[in-house]
C-alpha atoms as a PDB file:
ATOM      1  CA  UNK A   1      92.525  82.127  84.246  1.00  0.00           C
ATOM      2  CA  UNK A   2      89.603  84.020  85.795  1.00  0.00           C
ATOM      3  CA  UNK A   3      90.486  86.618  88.317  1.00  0.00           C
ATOM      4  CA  UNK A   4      88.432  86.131  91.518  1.00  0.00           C
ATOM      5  CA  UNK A   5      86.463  89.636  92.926  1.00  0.00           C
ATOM      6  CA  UNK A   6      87.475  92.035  94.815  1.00  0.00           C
ATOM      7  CA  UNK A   7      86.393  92.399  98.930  1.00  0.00           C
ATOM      8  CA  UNK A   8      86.284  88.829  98.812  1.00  0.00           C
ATOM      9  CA  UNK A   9      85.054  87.202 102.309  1.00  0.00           C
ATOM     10  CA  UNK A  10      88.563  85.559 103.990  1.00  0.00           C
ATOM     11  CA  UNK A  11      86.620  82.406 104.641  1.00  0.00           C
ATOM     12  CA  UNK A  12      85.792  82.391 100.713  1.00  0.00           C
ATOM     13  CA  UNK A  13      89.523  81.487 100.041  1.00  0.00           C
ATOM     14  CA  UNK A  14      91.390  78.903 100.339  1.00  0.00           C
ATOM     15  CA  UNK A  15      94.161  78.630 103.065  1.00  0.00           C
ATOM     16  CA  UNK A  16      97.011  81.235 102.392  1.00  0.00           C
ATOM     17  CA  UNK A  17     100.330  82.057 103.895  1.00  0.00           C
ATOM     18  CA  UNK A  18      99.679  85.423 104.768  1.00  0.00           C
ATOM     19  CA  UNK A  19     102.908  87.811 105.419  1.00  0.00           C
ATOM     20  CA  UNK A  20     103.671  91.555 106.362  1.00  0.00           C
ATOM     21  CA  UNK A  21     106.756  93.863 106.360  1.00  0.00           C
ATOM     22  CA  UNK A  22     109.466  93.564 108.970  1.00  0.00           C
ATOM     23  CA  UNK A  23     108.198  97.214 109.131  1.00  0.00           C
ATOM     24  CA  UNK A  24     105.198  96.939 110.745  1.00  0.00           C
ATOM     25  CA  UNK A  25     105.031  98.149 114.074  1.00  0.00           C
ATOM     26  CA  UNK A  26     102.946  96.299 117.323  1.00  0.00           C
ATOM     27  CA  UNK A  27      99.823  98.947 116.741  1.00  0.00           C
ATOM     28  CA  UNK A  28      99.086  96.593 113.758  1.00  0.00           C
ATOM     29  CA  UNK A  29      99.298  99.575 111.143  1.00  0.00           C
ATOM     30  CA  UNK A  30     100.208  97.136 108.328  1.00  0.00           C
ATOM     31  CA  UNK A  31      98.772  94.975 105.670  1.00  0.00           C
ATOM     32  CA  UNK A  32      99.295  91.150 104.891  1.00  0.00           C
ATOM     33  CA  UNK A  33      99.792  89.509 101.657  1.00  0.00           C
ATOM     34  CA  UNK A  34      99.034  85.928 100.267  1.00  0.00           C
ATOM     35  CA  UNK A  35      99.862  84.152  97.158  1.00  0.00           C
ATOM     36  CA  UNK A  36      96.836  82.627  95.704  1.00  0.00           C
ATOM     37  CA  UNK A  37      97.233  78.914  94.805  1.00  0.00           C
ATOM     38  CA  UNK A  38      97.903  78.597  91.062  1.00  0.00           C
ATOM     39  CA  UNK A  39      99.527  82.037  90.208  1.00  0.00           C
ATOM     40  CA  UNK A  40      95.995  83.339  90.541  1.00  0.00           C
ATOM     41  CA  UNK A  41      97.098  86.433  92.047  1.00  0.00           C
ATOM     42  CA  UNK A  42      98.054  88.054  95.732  1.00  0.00           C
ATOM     43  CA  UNK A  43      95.450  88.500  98.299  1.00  0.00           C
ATOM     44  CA  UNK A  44      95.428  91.906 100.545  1.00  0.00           C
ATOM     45  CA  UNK A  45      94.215  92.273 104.015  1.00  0.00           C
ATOM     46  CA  UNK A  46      94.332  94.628 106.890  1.00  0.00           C
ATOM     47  CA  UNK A  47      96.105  93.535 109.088  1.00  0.00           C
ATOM     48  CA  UNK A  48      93.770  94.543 112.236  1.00  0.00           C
ATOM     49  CA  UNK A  49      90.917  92.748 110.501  1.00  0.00           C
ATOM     50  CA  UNK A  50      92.232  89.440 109.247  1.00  0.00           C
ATOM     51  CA  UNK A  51      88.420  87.844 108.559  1.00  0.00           C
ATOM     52  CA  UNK A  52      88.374  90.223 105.479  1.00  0.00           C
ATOM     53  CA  UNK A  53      87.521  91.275 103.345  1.00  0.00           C
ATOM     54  CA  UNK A  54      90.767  90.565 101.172  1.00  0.00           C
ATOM     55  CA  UNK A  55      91.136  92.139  97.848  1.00  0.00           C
ATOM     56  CA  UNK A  56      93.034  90.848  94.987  1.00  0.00           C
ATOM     57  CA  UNK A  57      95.734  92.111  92.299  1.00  0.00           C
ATOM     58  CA  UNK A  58      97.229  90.639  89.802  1.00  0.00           C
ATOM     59  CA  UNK A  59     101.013  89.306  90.121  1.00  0.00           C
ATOM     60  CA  UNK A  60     101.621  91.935  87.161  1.00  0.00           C
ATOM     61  CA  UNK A  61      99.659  94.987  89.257  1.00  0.00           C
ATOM     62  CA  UNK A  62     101.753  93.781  92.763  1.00  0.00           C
ATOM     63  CA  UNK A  63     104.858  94.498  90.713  1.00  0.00           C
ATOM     64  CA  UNK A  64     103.754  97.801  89.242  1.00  0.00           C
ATOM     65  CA  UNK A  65     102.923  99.108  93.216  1.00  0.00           C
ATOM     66  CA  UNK A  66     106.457  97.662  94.446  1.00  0.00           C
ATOM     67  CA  UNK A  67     108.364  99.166  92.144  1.00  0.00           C
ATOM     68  CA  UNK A  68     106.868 101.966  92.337  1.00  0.00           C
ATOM     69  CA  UNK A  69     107.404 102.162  95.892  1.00  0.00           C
ATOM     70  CA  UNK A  70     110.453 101.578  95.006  1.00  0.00           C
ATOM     71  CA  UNK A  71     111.121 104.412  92.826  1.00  0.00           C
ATOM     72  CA  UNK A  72     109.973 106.781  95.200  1.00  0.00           C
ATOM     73  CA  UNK A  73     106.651 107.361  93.094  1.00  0.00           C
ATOM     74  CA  UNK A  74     104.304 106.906  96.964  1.00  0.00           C
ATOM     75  CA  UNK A  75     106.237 108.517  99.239  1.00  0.00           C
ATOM     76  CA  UNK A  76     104.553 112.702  99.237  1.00  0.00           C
ATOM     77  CA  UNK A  77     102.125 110.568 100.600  1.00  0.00           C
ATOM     78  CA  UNK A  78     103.734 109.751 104.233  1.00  0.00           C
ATOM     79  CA  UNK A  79     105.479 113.219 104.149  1.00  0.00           C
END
């Protein structure tokens, strides 16, 4: 399976279910993410510009930033 680009053009995709934390707040300070038909990985957005561009990870590289949100490993960065 070949992994499409990165900054890819919303309109370049097919249509996707796009979805954002129960955290984010009205001021649209969030992103969005979409499965990618096929297991072909999980589109990104910003949120405050849904036309794109979109970049895309891996199902394997998704994980590795959850749980390392998880763990704690992000958060000196919102302190």
């Amino acid at each position: 399976m070949q992994q499409p680009p990165n900054g890819v053009p919303i309109p370049q995709l097919p249509p996707l279910t796009w979805l954002k934390s129960r955290r984010s707040n009205p001021s649209g300070n969030c992103v969005e993410l979409a499965e990618l038909p096929g297991g072909a990985g999980i589109a990104v957005r910003n949120s405050r510009h849904p036309e794109g561009p979109a970049l895309i990870y891996t199902v394997d590289e998704i994980a590795a930033f959850v749980l390392g949100a998880r763990d704690g490993d992000f958060d000196h960065l919102i302190n």
